[in-house]
Protein backbone atom coordinates (compact mmCIF):
# COMPACT_ATOMS: atom_id res chain seq x y z
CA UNK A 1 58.23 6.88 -39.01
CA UNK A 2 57.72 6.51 -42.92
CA UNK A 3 55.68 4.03 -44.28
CA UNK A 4 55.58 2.67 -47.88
CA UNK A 5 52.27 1.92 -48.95
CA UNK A 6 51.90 -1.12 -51.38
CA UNK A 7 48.73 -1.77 -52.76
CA UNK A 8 47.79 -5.35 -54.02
CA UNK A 9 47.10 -5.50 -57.91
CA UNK A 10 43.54 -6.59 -57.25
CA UNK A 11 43.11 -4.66 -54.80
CA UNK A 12 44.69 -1.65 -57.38
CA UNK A 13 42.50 -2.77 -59.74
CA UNK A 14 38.74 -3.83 -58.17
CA UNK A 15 38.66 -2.62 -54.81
CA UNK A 16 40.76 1.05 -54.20
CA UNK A 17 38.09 1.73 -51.82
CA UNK A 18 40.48 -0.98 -49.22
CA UNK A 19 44.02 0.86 -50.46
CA UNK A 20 41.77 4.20 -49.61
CA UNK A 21 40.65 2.96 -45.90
CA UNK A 22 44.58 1.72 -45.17
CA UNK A 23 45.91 4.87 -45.87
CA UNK A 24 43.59 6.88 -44.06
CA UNK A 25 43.24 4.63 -41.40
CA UNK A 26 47.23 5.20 -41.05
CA UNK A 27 47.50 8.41 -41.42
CA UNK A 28 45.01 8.99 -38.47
CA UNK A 29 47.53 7.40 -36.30
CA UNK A 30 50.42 9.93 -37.17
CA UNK A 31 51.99 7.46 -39.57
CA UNK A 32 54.05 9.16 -42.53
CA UNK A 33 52.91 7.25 -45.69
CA UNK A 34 54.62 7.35 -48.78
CA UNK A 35 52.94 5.49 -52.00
CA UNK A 36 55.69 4.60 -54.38
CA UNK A 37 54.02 5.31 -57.55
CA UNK A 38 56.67 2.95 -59.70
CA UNK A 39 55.02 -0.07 -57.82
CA UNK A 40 54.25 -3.28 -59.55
CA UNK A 41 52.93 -6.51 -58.31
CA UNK A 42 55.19 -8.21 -55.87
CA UNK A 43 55.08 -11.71 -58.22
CA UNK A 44 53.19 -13.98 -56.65
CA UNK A 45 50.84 -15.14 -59.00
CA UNK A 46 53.75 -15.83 -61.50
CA UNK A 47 55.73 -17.61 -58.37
CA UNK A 48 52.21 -19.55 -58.18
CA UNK A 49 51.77 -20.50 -61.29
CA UNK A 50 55.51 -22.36 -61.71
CA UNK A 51 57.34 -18.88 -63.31
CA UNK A 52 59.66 -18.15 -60.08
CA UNK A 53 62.49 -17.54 -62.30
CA UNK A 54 60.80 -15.74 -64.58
CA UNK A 55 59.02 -13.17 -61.60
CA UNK A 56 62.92 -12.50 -59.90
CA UNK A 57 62.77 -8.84 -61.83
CA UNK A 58 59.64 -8.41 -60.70
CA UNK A 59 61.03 -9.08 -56.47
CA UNK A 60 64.44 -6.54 -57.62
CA UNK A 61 61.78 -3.67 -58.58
CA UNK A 62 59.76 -4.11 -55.34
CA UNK A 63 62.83 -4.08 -53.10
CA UNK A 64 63.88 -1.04 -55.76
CA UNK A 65 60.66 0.78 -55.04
CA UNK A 66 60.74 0.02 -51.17
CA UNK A 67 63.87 -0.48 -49.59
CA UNK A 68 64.37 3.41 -48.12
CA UNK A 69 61.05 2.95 -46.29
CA UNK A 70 61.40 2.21 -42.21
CA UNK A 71 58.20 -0.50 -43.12
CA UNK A 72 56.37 -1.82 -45.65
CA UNK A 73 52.39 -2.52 -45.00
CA UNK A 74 50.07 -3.96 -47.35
CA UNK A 75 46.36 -5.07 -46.58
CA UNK A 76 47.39 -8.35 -47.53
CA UNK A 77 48.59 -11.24 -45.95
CA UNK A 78 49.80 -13.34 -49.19
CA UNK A 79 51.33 -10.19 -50.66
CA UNK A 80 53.50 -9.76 -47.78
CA UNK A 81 53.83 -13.75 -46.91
CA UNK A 82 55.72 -13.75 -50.40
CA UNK A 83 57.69 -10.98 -50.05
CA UNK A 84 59.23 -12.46 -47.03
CA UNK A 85 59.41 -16.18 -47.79
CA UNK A 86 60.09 -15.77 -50.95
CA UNK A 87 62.44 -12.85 -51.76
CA UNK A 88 65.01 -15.43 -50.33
CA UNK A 89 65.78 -16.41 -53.83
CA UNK A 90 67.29 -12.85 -54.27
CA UNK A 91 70.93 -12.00 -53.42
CA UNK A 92 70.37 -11.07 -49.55
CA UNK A 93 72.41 -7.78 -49.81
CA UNK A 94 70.97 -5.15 -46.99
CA UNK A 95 67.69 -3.64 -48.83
CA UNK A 96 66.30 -7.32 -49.89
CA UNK A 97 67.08 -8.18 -46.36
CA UNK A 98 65.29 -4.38 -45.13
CA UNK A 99 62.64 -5.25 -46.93
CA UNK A 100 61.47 -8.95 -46.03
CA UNK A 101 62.62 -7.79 -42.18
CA UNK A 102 60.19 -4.93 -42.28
CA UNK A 103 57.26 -5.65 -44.70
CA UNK A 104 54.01 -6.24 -42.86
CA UNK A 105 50.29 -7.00 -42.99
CA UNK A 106 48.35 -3.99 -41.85
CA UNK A 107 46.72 -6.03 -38.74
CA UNK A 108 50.42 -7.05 -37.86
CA UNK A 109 51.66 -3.41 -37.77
CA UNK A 110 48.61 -2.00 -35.97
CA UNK A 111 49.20 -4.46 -32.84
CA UNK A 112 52.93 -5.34 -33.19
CA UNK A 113 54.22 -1.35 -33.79
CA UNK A 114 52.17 0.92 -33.52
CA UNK A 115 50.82 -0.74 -30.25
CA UNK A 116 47.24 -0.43 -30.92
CA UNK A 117 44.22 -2.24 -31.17
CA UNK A 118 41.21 0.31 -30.19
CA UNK A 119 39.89 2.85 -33.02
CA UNK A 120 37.41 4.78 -32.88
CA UNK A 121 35.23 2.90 -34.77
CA UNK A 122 31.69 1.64 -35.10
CA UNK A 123 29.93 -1.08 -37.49
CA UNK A 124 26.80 -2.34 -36.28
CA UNK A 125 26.54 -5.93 -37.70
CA UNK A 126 26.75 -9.15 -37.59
CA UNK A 127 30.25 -9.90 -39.02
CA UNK A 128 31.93 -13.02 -40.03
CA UNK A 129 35.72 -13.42 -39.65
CA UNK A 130 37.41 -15.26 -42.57
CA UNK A 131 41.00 -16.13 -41.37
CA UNK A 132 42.87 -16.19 -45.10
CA UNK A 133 45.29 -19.18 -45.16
CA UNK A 134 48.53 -16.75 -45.49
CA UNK A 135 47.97 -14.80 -43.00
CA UNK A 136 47.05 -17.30 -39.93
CA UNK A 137 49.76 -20.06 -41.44
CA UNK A 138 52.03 -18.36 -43.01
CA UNK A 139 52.34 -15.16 -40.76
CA UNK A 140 51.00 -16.32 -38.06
CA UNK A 141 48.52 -13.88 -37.32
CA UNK A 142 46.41 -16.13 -35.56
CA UNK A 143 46.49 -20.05 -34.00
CA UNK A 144 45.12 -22.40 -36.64
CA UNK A 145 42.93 -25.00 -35.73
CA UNK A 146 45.67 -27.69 -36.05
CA UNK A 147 48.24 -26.43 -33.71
CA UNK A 148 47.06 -28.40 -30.59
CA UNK A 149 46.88 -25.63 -27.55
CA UNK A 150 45.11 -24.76 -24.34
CA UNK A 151 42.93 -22.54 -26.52
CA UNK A 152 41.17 -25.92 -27.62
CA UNK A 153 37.85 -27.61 -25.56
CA UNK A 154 37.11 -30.85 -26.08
CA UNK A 155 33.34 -30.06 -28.08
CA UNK A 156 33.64 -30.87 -31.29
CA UNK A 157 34.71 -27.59 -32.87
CA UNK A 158 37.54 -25.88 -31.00
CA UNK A 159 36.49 -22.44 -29.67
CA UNK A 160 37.26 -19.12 -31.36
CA UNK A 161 40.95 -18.65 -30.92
CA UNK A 162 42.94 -15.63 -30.58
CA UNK A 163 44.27 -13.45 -33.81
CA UNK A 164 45.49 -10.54 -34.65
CA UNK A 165 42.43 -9.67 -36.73
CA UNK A 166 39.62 -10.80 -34.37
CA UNK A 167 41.68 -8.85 -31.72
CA UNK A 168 41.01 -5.53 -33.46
CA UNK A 169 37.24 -6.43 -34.37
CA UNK A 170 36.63 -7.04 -31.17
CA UNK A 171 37.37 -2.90 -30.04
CA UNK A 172 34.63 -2.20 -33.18
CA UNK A 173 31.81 -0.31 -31.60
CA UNK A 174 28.47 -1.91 -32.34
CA UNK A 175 29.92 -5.39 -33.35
CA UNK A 176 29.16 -8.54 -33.08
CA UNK A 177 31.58 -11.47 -34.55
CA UNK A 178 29.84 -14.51 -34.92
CA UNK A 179 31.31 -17.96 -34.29
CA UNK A 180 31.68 -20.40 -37.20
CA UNK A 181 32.03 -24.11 -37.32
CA UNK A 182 35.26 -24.26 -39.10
CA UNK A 183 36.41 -20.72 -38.38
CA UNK A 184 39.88 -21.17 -39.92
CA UNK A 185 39.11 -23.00 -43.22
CA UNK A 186 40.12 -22.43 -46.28
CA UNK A 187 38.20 -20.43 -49.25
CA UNK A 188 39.07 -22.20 -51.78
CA UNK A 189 40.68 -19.66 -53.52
CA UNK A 190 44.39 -20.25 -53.61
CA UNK A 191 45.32 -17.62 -56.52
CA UNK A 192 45.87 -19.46 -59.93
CA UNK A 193 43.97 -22.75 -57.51
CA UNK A 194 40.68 -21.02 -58.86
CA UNK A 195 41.25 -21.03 -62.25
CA UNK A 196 42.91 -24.62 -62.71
CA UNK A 197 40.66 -26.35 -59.52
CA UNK A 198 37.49 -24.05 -60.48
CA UNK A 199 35.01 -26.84 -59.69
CA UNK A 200 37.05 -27.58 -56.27
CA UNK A 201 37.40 -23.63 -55.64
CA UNK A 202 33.87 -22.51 -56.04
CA UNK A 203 32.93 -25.75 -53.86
CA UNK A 204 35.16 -24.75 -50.91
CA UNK A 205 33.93 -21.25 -51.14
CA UNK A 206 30.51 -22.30 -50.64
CA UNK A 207 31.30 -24.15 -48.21
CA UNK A 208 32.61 -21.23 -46.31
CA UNK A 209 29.60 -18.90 -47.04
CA UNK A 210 27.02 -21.25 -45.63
CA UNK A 211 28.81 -21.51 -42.59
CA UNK A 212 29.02 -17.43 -42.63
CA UNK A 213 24.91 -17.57 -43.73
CA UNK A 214 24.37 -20.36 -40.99
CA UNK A 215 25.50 -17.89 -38.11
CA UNK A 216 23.11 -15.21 -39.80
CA UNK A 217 26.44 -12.81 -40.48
CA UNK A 218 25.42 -9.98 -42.41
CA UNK A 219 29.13 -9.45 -43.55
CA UNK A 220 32.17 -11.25 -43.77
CA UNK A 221 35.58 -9.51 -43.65
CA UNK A 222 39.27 -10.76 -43.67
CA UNK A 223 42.59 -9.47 -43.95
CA UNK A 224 42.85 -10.54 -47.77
CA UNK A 225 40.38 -8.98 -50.40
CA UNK A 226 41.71 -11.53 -52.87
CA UNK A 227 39.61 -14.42 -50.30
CA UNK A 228 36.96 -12.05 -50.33
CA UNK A 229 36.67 -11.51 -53.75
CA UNK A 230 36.41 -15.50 -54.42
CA UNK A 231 33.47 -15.12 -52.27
CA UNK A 232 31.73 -12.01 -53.42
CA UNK A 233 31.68 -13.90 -56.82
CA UNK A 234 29.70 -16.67 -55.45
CA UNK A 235 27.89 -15.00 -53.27
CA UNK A 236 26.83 -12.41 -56.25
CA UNK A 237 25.95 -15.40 -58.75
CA UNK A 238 23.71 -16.90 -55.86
CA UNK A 239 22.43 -13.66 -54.86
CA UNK A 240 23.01 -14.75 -51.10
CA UNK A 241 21.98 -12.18 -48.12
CA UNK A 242 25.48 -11.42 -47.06
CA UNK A 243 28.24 -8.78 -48.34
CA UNK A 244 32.10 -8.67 -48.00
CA UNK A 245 33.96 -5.70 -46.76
CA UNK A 246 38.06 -6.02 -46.02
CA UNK A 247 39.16 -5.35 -42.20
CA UNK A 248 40.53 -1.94 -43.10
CA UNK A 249 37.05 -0.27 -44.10
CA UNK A 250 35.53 -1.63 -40.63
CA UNK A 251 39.04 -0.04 -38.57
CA UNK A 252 38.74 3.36 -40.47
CA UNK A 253 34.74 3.35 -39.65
CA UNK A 254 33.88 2.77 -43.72
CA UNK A 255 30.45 2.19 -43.14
């Protein structure tokens, strides 16, 4: 099995400690990964921001760079939301179709193809799950808080439901997830949403941390790094007792 690796631009950019902890974290599972080193952004903040049209090259070099690859992953749940739901706008020849079929998030391919969900991992602390929008909505990594199920009780705040992500944490030697009042709620950060909403954005993300700080988490992780970032800057400009660290450090043991 060979595996293209695509890194996120922020990711790229701020945080190649996360594109660092997927790879290895792959690679100690016997996975064959390839980073295409002609990689771009996959055009979602463009799509985002009303340029669809103009972000179309953008999709043709990704499928370009990725379409001999049996998969796809990406520690990112937007990333690889858009790829799939949005690459539709593309002529669906067999690579644009080979590559929304078989791009994943990194949780997703852990459980749903590699068939695992126990590492040999430990992190001590008291971690907070943030479920990022994308991934629990859009890819359905999880079961949101709206879809009416059995996993519901009738309390006030529904119980911690199943999800991809909280599946894995939960084999984490050491941890301890703590449960949140609104465990699937937004950040507020929405891509080009913080920059045009920025009094709504920072408000939301708040909003989210002091439930985190409530439950005396020492970290919060998610699946996204772009959700975590929007929080890191708040929770830097507050200096708040809490940090951020993306899934993929706490699987490969990052400490």
């Amino acid at each position: 099995m060979t595996v293209g690796l695509f890194i996120p631009c922020y990711i790229n950019q701020f945080y190649p400690q996360v594109g660092i902890a997927t790879l290895e974290l792959l690679e100690k599972h016997g996975v064959d990964v390839v980073y295409p080193r002609n990689q771009t952004c996959c055009g979602q903040p463009m799509a985002n921001s009303g340029f669809e049209k103009e972000s179309l090259e953008t999709y043709k070099l990704f499928v370009e760079n990725f379409h001999s690859y049996d998969y796809i992953v990406a520690p990112s749940g937007s990333c690889v939301y858009h790829v799939r739901e949005h690459y539709t706008l593309l002529g669906q020849d067999k690579n644009v179709q080979r590559v929304r079929n078989n791009t994943y998030e990194l949780c997703e391919f852990l459980i749903k193809i590699l068939k695992k969900d126990r590492f040999n991992a430990e992190f001590p602390h008291r971690v907070g799950l943030h479920q990022s929008c994308h991934g629990l909505r859009g890819l359905h990594l999880g079961t949101p808080s709206e879809r009416m199920s059995e996993k519901f009780t009738a309390k006030r705040h529904p119980v911690q439901r199943d999800s991809f992500p909280r599946q894995l944490l939960n084999n984490v030697k050491g941890i301890q997830l703590v449960d949140l009042d609104r465990d699937d709620e937004c950040c507020g950060f929405g891509g080009t949403f913080a920059v045009g909403e920025e009094a709504v954005s920072v408000k939301m993300g708040i909003d989210r941390i002091n439930d985190h700080l409530s439950h005396h988490a020492e970290v919060i992780t998610a699946t996204d790094m772009s959700c975590l970032m929007h929080l890191e800057g708040i929770i830097r400009r507050r200096k708040l007792p809490v940090r951020v660290k993306h899934i993929a450090e706490i699987l490969n043991g990052t400490s």
